[in-house]
Protein backbone atom coordinates (compact mmCIF):
# COMPACT_ATOMS: atom_id res chain seq x y z
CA UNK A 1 -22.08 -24.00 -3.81
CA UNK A 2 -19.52 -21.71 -2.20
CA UNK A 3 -19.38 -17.65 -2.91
CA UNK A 4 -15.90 -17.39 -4.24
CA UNK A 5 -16.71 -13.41 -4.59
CA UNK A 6 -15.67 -12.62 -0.65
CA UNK A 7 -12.66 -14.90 -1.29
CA UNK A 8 -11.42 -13.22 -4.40
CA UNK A 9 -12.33 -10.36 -2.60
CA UNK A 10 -10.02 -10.96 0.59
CA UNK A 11 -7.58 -11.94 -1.63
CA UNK A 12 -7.31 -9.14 -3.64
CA UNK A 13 -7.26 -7.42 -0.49
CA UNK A 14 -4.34 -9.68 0.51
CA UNK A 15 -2.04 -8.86 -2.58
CA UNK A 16 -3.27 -5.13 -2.84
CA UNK A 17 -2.39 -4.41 1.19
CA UNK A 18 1.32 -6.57 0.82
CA UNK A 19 2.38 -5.25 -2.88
CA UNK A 20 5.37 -2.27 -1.31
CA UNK A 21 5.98 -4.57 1.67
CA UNK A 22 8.64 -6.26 -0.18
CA UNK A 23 10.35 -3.29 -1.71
CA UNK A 24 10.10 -1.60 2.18
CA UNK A 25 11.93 -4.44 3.12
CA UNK A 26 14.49 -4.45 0.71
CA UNK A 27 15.05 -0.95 1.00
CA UNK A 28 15.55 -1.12 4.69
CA UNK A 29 17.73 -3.65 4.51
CA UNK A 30 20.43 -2.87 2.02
CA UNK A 31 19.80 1.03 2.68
CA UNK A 32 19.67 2.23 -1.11
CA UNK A 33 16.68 3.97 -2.16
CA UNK A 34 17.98 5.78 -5.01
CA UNK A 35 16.06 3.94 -7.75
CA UNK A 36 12.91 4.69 -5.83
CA UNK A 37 10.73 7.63 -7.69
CA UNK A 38 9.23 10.17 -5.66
CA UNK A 39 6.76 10.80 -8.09
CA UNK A 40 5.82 6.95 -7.76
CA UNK A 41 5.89 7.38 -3.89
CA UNK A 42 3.63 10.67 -3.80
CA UNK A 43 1.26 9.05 -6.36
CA UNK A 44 0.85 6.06 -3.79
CA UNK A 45 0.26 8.04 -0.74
CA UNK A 46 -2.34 10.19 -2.82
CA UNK A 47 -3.83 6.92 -3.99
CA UNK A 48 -3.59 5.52 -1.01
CA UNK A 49 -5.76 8.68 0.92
CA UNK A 50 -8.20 8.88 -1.35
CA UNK A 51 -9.02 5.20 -1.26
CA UNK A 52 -9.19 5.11 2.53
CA UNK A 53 -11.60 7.82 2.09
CA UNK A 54 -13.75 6.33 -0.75
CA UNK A 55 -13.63 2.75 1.58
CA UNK A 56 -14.91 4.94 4.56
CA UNK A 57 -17.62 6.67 2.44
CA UNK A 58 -19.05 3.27 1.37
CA UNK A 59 -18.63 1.83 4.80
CA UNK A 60 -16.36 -1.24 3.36
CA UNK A 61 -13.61 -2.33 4.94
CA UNK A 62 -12.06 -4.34 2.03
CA UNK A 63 -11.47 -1.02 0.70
CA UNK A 64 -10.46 0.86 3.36
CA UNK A 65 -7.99 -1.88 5.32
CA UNK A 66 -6.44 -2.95 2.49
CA UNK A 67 -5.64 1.15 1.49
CA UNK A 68 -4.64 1.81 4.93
CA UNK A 69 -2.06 -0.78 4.71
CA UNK A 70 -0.76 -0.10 1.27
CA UNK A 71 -0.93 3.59 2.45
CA UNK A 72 1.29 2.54 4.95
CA UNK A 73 4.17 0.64 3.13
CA UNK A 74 3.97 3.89 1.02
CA UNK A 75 5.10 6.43 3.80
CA UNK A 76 7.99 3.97 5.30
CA UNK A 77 8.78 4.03 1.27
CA UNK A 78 9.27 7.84 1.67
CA UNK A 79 10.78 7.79 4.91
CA UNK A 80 13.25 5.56 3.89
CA UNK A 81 13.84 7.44 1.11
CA UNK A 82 14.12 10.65 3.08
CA UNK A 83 16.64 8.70 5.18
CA UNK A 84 18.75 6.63 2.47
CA UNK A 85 18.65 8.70 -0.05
């Protein structure tokens, strides 16, 4: 019988570390980011940190790659925003 717990795992990970990649995109390409909240943005980064740091603490790297990522798309949000807006 096959775990299915890593692979709902990795693809959790998956969805988690992709779910602003979209709106990054979309915001760099038509170069309007006044809908974007920067209470929503400064919530993700925050989230984003202290996931990456809980990830670290427990020495798992579904936590911690998946946060880094998502922390990522967060700050181009906010840079774009900074820039577009």
């Amino acid at each position: 019988m096959v775990d299915l717990i890593p692979v709902f795992g990795l693809l959790g990970s998956i969805t988690a570390s992709v779910i602003f990649f979209p709106q990054v995109w979309k915001a760099w390409r038509t170069k309007r980011t006044e809908d974007l909240s920067w209470l929503m943005i400064a919530i993700g980064v925050a989230n984003g940190f202290f996931w990456i740091v809980y990830g670290f603490l427990k020495s798992d790297p579904f936590i911690y790659v998946t946060n880094t990522l998502l922390f990522s798309a967060t700050i181009m949000l906010a840079v774009l925003k900074k820039r577009y807006h």
